[in-house]
PDB file of N, CA and C in Angstrom:
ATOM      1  N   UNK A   1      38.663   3.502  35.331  1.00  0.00           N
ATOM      2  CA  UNK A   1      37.824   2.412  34.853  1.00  0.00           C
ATOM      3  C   UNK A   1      36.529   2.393  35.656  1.00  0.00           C
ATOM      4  N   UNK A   2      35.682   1.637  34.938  1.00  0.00           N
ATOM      5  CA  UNK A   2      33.972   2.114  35.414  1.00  0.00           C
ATOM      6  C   UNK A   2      33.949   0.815  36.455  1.00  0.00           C
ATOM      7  N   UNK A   3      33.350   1.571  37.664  1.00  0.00           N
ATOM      8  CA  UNK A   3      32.496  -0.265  38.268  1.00  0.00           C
ATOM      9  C   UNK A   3      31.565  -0.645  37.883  1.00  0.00           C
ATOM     10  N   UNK A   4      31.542  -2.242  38.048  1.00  0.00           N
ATOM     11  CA  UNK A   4      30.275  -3.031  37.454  1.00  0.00           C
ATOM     12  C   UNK A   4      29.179  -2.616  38.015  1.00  0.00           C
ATOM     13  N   UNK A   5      29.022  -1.674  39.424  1.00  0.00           N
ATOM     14  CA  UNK A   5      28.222  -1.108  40.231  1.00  0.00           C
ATOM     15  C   UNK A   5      27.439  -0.005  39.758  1.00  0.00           C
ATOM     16  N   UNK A   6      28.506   0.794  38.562  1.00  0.00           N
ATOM     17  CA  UNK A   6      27.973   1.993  37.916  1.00  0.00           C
ATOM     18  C   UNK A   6      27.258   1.771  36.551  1.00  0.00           C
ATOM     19  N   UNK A   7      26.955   0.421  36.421  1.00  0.00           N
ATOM     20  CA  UNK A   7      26.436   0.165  34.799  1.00  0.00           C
ATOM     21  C   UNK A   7      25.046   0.435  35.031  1.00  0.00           C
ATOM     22  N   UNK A   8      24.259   0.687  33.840  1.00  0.00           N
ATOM     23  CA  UNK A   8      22.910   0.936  33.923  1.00  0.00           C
ATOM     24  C   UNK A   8      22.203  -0.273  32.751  1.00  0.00           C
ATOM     25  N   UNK A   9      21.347  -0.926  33.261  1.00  0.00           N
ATOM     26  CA  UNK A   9      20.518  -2.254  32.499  1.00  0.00           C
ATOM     27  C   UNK A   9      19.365  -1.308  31.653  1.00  0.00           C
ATOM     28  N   UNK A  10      19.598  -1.301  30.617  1.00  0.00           N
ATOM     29  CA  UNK A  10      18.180  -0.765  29.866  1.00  0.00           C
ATOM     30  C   UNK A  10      17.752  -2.276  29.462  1.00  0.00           C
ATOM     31  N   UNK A  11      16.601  -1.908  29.625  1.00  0.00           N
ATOM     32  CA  UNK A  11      15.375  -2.875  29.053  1.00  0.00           C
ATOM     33  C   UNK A  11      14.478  -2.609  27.585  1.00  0.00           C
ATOM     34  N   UNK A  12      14.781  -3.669  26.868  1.00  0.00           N
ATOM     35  CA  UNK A  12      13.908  -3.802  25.694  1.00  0.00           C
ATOM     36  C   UNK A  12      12.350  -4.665  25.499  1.00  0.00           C
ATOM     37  N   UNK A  13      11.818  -3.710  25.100  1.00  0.00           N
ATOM     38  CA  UNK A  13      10.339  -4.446  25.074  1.00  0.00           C
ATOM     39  C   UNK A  13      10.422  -4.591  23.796  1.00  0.00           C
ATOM     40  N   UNK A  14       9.222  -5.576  23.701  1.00  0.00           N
ATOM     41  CA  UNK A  14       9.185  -6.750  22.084  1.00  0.00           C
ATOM     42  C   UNK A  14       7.607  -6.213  22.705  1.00  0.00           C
ATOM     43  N   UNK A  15       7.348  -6.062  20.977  1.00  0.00           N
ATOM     44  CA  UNK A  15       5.659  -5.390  20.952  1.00  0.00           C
ATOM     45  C   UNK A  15       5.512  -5.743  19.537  1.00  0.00           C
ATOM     46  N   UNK A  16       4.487  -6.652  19.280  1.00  0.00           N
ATOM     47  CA  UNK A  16       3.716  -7.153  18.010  1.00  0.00           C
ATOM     48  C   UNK A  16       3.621  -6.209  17.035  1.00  0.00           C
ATOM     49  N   UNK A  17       3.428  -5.915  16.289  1.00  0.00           N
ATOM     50  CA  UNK A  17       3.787  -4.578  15.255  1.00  0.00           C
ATOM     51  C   UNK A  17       1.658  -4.567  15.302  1.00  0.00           C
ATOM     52  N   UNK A  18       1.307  -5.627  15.549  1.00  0.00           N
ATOM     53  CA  UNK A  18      -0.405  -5.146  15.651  1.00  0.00           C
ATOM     54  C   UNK A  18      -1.177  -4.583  17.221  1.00  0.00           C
ATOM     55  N   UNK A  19       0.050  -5.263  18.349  1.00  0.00           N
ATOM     56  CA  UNK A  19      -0.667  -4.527  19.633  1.00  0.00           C
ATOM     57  C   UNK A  19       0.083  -2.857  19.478  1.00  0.00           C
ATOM     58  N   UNK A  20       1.457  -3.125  18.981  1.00  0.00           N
ATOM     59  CA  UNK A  20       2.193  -1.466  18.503  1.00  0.00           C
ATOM     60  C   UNK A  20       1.176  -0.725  18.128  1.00  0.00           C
ATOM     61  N   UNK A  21       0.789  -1.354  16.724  1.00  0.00           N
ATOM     62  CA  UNK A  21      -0.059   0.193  15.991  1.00  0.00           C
ATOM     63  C   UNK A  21      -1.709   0.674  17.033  1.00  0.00           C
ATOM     64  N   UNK A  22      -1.911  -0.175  18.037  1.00  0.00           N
ATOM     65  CA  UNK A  22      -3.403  -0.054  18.185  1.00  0.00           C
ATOM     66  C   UNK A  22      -2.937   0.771  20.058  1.00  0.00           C
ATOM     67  N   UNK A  23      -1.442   0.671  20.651  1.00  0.00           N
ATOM     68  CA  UNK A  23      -1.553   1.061  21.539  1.00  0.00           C
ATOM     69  C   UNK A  23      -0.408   2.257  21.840  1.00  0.00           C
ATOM     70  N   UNK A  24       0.396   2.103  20.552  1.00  0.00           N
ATOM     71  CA  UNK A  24       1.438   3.622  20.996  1.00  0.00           C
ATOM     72  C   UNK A  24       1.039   4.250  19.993  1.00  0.00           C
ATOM     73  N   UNK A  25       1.489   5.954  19.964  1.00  0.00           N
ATOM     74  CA  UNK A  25       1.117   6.874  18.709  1.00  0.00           C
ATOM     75  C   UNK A  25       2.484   7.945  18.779  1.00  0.00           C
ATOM     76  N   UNK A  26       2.630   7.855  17.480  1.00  0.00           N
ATOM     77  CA  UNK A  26       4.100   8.712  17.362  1.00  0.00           C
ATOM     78  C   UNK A  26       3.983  10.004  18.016  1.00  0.00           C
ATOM     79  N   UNK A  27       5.159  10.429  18.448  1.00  0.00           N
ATOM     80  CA  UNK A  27       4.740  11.903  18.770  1.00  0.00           C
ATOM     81  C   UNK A  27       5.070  12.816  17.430  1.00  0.00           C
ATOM     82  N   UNK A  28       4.389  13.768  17.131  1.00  0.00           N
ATOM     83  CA  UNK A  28       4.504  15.101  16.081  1.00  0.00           C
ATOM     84  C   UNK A  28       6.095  15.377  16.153  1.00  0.00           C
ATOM     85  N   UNK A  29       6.656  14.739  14.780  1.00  0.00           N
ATOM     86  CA  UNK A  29       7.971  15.836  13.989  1.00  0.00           C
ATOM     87  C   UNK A  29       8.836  14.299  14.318  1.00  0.00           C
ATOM     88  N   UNK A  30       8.441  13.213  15.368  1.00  0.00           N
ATOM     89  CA  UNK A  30       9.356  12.202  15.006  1.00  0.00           C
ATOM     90  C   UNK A  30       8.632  10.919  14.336  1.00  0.00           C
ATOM     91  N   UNK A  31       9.969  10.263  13.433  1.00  0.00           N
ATOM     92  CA  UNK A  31       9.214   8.788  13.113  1.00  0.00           C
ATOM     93  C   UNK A  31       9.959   7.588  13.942  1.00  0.00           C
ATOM     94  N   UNK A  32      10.389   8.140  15.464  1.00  0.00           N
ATOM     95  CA  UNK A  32      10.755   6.826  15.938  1.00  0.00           C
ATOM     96  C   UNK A  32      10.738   7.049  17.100  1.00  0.00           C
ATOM     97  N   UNK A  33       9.847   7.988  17.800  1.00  0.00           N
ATOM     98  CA  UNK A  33       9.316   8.133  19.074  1.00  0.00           C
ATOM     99  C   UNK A  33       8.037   8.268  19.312  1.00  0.00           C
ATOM    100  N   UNK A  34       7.998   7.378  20.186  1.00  0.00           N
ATOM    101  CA  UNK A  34       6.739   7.213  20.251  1.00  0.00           C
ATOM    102  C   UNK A  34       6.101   7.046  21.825  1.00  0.00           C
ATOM    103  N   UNK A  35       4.498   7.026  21.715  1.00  0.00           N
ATOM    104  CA  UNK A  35       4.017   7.600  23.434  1.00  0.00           C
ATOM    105  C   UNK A  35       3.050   6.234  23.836  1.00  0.00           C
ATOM    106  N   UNK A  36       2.915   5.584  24.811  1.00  0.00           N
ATOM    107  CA  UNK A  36       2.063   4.416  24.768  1.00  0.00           C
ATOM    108  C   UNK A  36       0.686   5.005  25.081  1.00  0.00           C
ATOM    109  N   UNK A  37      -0.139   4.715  24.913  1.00  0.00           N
ATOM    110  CA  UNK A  37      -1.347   5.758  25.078  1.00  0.00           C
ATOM    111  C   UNK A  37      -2.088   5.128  26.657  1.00  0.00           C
ATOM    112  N   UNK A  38      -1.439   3.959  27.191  1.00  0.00           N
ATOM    113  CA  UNK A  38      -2.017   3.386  28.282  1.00  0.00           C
ATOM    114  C   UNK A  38      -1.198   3.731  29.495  1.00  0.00           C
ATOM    115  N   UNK A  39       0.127   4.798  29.396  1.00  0.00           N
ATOM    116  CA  UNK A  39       0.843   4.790  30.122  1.00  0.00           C
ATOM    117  C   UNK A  39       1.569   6.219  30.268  1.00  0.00           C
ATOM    118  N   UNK A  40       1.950   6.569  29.365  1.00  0.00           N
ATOM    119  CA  UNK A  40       2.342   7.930  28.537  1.00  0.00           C
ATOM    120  C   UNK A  40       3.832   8.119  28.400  1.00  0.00           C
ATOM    121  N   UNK A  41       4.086   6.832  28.836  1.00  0.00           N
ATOM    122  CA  UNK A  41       5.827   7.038  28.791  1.00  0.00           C
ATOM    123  C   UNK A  41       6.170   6.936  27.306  1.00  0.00           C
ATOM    124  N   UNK A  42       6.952   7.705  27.382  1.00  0.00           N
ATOM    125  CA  UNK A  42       8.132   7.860  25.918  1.00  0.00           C
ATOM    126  C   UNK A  42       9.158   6.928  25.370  1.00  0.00           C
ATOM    127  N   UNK A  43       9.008   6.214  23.923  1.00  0.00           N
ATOM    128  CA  UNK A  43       9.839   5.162  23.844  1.00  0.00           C
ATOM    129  C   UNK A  43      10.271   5.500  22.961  1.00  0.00           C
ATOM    130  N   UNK A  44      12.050   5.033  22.523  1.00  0.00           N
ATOM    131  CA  UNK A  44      12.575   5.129  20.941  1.00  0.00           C
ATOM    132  C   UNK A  44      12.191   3.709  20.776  1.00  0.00           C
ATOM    133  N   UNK A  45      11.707   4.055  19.255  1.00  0.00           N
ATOM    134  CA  UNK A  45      11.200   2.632  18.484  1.00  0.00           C
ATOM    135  C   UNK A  45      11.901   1.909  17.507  1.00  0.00           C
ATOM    136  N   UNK A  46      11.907   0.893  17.494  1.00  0.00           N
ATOM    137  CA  UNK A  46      13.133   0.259  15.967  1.00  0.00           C
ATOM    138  C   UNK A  46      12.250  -1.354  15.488  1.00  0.00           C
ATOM    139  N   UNK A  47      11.772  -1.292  14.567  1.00  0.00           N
ATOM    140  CA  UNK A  47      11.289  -2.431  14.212  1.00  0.00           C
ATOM    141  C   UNK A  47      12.507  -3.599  13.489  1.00  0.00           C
ATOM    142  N   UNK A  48      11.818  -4.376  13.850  1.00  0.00           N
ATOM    143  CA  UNK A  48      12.656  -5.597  13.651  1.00  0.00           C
ATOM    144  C   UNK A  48      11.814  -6.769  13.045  1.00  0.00           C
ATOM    145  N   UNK A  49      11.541  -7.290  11.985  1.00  0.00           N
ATOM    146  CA  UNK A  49      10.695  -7.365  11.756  1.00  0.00           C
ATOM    147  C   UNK A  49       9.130  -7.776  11.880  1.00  0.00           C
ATOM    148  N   UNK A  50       8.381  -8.642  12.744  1.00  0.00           N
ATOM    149  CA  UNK A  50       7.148  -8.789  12.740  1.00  0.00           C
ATOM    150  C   UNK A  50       7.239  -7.844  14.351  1.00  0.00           C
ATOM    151  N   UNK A  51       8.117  -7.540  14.977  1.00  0.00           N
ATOM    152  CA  UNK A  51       7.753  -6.893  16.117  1.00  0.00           C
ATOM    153  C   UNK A  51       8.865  -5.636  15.971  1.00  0.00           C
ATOM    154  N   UNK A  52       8.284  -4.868  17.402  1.00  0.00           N
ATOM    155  CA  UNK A  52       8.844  -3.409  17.536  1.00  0.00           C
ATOM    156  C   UNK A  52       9.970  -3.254  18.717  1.00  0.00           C
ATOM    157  N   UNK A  53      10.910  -2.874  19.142  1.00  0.00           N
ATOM    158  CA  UNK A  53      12.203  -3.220  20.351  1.00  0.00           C
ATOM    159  C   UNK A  53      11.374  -1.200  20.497  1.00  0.00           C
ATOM    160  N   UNK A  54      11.302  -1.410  21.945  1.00  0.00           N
ATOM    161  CA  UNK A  54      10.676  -0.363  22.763  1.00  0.00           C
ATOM    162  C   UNK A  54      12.185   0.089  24.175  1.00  0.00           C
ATOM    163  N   UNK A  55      12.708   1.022  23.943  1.00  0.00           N
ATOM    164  CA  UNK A  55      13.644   1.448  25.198  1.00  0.00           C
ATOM    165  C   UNK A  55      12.540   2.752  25.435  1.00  0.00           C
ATOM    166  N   UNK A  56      12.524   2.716  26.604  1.00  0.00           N
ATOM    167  CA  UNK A  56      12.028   3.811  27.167  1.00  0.00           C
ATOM    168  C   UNK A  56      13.149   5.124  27.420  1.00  0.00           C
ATOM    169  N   UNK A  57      12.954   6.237  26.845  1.00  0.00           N
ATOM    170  CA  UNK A  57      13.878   7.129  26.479  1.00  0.00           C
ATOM    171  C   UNK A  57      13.425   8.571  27.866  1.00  0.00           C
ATOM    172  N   UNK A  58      11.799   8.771  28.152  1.00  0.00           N
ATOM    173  CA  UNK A  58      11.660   9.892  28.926  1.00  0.00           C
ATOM    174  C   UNK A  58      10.193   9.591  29.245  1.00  0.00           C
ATOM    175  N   UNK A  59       9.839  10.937  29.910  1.00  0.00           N
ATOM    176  CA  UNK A  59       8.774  10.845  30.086  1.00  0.00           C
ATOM    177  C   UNK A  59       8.176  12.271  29.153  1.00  0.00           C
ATOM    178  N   UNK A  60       6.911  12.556  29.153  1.00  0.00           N
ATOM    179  CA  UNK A  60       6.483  13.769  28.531  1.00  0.00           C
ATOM    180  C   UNK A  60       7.062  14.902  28.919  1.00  0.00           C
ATOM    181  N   UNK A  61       7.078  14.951  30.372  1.00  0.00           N
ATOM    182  CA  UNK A  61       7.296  16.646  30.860  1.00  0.00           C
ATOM    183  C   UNK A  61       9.213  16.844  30.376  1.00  0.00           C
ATOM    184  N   UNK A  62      10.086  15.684  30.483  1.00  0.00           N
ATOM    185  CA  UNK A  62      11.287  16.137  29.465  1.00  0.00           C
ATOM    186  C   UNK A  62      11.391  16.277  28.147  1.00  0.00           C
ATOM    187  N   UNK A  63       9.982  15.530  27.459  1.00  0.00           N
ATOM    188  CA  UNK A  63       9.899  15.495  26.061  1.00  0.00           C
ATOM    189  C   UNK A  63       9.374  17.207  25.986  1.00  0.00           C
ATOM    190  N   UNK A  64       8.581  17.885  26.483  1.00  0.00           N
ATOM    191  CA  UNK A  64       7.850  19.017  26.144  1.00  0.00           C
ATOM    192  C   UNK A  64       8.881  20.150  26.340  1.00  0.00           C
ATOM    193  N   UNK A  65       9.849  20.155  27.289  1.00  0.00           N
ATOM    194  CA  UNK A  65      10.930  20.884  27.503  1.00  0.00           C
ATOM    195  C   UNK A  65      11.979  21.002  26.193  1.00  0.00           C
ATOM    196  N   UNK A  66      12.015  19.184  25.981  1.00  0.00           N
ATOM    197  CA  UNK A  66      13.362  19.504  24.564  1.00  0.00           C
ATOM    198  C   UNK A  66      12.740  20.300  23.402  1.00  0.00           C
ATOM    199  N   UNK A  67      11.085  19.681  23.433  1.00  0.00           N
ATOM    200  CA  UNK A  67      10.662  20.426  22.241  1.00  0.00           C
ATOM    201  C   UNK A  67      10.715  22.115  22.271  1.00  0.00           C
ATOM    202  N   UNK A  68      10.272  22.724  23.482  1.00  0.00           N
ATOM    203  CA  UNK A  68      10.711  23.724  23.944  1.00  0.00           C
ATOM    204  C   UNK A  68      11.893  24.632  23.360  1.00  0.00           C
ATOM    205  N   UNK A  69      13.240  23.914  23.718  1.00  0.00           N
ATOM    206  CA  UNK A  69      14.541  24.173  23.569  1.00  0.00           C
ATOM    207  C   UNK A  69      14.404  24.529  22.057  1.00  0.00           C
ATOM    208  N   UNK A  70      14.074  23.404  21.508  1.00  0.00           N
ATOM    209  CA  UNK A  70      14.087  23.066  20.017  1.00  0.00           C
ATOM    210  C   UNK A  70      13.263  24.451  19.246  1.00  0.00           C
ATOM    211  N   UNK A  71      12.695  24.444  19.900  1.00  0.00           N
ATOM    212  CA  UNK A  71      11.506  25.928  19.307  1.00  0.00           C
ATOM    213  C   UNK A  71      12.107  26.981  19.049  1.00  0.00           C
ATOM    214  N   UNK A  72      12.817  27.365  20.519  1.00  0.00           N
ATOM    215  CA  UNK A  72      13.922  29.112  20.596  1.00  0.00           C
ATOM    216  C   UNK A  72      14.604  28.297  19.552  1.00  0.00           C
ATOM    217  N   UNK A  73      15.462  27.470  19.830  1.00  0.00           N
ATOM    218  CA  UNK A  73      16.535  27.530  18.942  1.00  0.00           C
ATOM    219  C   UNK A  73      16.385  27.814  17.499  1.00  0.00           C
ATOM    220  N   UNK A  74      15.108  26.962  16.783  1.00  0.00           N
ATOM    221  CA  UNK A  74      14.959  27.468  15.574  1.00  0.00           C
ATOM    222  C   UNK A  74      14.584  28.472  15.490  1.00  0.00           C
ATOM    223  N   UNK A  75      13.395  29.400  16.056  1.00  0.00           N
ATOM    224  CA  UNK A  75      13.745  30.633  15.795  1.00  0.00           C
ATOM    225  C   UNK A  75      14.377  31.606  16.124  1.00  0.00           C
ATOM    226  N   UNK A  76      15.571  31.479  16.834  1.00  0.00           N
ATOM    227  CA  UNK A  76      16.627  32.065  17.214  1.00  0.00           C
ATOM    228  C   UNK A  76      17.336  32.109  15.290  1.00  0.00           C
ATOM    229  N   UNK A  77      17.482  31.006  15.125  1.00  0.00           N
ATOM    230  CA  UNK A  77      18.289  30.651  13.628  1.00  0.00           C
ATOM    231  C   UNK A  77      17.463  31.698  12.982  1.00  0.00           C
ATOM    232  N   UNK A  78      15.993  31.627  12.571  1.00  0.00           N
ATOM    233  CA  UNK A  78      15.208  32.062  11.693  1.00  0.00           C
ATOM    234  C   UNK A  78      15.442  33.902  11.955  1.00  0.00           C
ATOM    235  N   UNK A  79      15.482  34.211  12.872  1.00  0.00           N
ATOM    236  CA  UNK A  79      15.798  35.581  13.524  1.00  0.00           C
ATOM    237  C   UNK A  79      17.453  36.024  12.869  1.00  0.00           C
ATOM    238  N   UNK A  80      18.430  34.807  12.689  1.00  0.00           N
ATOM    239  CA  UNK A  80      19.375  35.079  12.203  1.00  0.00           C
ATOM    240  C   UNK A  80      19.664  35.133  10.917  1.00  0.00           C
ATOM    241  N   UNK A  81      18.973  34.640  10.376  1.00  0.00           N
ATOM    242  CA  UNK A  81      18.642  34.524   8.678  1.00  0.00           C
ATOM    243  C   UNK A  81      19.050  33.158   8.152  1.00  0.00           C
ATOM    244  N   UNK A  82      18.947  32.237   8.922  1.00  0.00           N
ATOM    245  CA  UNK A  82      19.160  30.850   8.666  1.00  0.00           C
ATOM    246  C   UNK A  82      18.082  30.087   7.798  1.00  0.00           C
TER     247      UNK A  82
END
Protein backbone atom coordinates (compact mmCIF):
# COMPACT_ATOMS: atom_id res chain seq x y z
CA UNK A 1 0.00 0.00 0.00
CA UNK A 2 1.13 3.58 -1.07
CA UNK A 3 2.08 6.33 1.67
CA UNK A 4 0.25 9.47 1.90
CA UNK A 5 3.99 10.71 1.70
CA UNK A 6 4.31 9.19 -1.86
CA UNK A 7 1.22 11.01 -3.46
CA UNK A 8 1.89 13.63 -6.00
CA UNK A 9 -0.61 17.04 -5.99
CA UNK A 10 -1.06 18.07 -9.65
CA UNK A 11 -2.33 21.42 -10.07
CA UNK A 12 -5.05 22.72 -12.35
CA UNK A 13 -5.07 26.07 -13.87
CA UNK A 14 -8.46 27.80 -14.93
CA UNK A 15 -7.61 30.11 -18.01
CA UNK A 16 -10.43 32.28 -19.70
CA UNK A 17 -10.85 30.67 -23.09
CA UNK A 18 -9.93 34.66 -24.24
CA UNK A 19 -6.54 35.08 -22.09
CA UNK A 20 -6.11 31.01 -23.52
CA UNK A 21 -6.37 31.90 -27.16
CA UNK A 22 -4.13 35.21 -26.96
CA UNK A 23 -1.39 33.48 -24.64
CA UNK A 24 -0.87 29.60 -25.31
CA UNK A 25 -0.42 28.08 -28.97
CA UNK A 26 -0.95 24.44 -29.74
CA UNK A 27 1.96 22.56 -30.50
CA UNK A 28 2.06 20.95 -34.36
CA UNK A 29 0.17 17.31 -34.74
CA UNK A 30 -1.71 17.92 -31.24
CA UNK A 31 -5.23 19.41 -30.46
CA UNK A 32 -4.76 19.32 -26.72
CA UNK A 33 -1.28 20.36 -26.05
CA UNK A 34 -0.39 23.19 -25.78
CA UNK A 35 2.84 25.78 -25.05
CA UNK A 36 2.27 29.14 -23.03
CA UNK A 37 4.15 31.53 -25.09
CA UNK A 38 5.17 33.62 -21.78
CA UNK A 39 6.74 30.69 -20.21
CA UNK A 40 7.21 27.71 -22.57
CA UNK A 41 6.01 25.11 -20.38
CA UNK A 42 3.87 22.36 -21.83
CA UNK A 43 0.23 21.87 -20.82
CA UNK A 44 -2.58 19.14 -21.58
CA UNK A 45 -5.65 21.21 -22.25
CA UNK A 46 -9.46 20.32 -21.65
CA UNK A 47 -12.02 22.97 -21.94
CA UNK A 48 -14.76 23.19 -19.78
CA UNK A 49 -16.82 25.50 -20.78
CA UNK A 50 -16.16 29.39 -20.75
CA UNK A 51 -12.61 28.39 -19.41
CA UNK A 52 -9.62 25.98 -20.16
CA UNK A 53 -8.22 23.29 -16.98
CA UNK A 54 -4.27 23.59 -17.78
CA UNK A 55 -2.03 20.44 -16.03
CA UNK A 56 1.30 20.99 -16.86
CA UNK A 57 2.46 17.74 -18.58
CA UNK A 58 6.54 18.69 -19.59
CA UNK A 59 8.68 20.91 -20.62
CA UNK A 60 9.93 21.36 -24.42
CA UNK A 61 13.27 19.58 -24.31
CA UNK A 62 10.98 16.16 -23.24
CA UNK A 63 8.40 17.26 -25.69
CA UNK A 64 11.17 17.41 -28.67
CA UNK A 65 12.63 14.01 -27.62
CA UNK A 66 9.02 12.17 -27.70
CA UNK A 67 8.53 13.82 -30.95
CA UNK A 68 11.86 12.44 -31.83
CA UNK A 69 10.97 8.83 -30.74
CA UNK A 70 7.75 9.31 -32.61
CA UNK A 71 9.65 10.15 -35.93
CA UNK A 72 12.05 6.70 -36.02
CA UNK A 73 9.22 4.95 -35.04
CA UNK A 74 7.07 5.95 -37.91
CA UNK A 75 9.52 5.56 -40.22
CA UNK A 76 10.79 2.54 -38.95
CA UNK A 77 6.86 1.31 -39.76
CA UNK A 78 7.06 3.11 -43.21
CA UNK A 79 10.50 1.17 -43.92
CA UNK A 80 8.37 -1.89 -42.98
CA UNK A 81 5.59 -1.42 -45.29
CA UNK A 82 3.13 -0.15 -42.81
Amino acid sequence: MQDLDDTVEIKVLKVDTTVFSKDYKFLKGYDDIVKCNATGKVYKSNYKGTFVELVEVSNMGAMEKIEKGMTDFRNQLIKEGF
